[in-house]
C-alpha atoms as a PDB file:
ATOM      1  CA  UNK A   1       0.000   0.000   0.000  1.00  0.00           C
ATOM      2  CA  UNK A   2       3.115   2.627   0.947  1.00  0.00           C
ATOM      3  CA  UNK A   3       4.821   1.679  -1.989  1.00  0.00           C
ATOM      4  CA  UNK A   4       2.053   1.904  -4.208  1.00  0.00           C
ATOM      5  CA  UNK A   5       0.988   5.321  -2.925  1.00  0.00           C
ATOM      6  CA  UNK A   6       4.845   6.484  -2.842  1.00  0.00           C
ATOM      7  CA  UNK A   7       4.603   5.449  -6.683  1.00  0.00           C
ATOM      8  CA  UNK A   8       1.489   7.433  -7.313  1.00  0.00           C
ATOM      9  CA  UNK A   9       3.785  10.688  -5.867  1.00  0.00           C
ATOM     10  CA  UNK A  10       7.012  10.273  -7.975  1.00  0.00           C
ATOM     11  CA  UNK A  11       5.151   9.554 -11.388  1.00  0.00           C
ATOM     12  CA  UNK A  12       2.279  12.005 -11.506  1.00  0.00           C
ATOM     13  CA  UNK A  13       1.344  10.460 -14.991  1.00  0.00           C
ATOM     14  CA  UNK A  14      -1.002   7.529 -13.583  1.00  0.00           C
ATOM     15  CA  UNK A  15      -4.593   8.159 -14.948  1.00  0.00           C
ATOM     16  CA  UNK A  16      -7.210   9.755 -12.812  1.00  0.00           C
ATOM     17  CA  UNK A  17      -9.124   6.093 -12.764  1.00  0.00           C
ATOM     18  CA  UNK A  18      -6.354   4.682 -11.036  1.00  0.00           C
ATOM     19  CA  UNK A  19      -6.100   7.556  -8.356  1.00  0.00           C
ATOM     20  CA  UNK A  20     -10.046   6.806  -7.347  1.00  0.00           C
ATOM     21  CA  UNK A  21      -8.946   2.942  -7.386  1.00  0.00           C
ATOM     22  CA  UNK A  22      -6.198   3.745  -4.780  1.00  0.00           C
ATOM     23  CA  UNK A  23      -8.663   6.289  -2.497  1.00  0.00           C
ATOM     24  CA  UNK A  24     -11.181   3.521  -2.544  1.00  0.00           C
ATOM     25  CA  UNK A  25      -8.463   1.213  -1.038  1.00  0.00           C
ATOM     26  CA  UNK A  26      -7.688   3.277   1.370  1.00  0.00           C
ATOM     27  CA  UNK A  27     -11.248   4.581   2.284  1.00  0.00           C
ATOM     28  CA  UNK A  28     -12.342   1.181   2.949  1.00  0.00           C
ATOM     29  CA  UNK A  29      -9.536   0.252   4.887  1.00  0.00           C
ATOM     30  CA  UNK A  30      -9.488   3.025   6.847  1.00  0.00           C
ATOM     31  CA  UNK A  31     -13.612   2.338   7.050  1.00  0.00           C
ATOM     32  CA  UNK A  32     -12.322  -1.219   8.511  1.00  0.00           C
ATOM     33  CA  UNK A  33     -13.233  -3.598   5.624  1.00  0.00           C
ATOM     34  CA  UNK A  34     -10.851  -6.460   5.908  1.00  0.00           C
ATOM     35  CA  UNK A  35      -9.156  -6.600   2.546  1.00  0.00           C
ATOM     36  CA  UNK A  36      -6.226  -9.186   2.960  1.00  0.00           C
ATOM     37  CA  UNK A  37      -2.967  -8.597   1.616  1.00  0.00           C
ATOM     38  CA  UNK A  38      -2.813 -11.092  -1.323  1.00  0.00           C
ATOM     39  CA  UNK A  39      -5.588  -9.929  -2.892  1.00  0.00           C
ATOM     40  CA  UNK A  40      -4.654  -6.317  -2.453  1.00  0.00           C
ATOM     41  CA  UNK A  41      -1.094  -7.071  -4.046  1.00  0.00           C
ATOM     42  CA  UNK A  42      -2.527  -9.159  -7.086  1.00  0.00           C
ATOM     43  CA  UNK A  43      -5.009  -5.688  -7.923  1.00  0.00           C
ATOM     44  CA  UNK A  44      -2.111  -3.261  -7.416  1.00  0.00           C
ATOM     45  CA  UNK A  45       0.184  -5.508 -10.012  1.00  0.00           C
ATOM     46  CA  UNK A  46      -2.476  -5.032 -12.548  1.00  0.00           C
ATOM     47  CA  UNK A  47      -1.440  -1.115 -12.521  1.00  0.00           C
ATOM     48  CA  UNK A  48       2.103  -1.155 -11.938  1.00  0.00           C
END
């Protein structure tokens, strides 16, 4: 999740849709939604 977000800050070229797809990580883990780690890793690969 750091890494990904640290990513987002050094290349500022990443389309808007992928922005929202990171905020609605973070919103719903900061809501409390358990989203396990694996699965998390396998969506952020798609957009590396």
């Amino acid at each position: 999740m750091f890494r990904w977000s640290e990513q987002i800050k050094m290349q500022r070229s990443y389309s808007l849709i992928d922005f929202q797809i990171y905020l609605r990580k973070r919103s719903a883990l900061i809501c409390g939604k358990h989203y396990s780690n694996e699965r998390l890793n396998k969506r952020n690969s798609i957009f590396l």
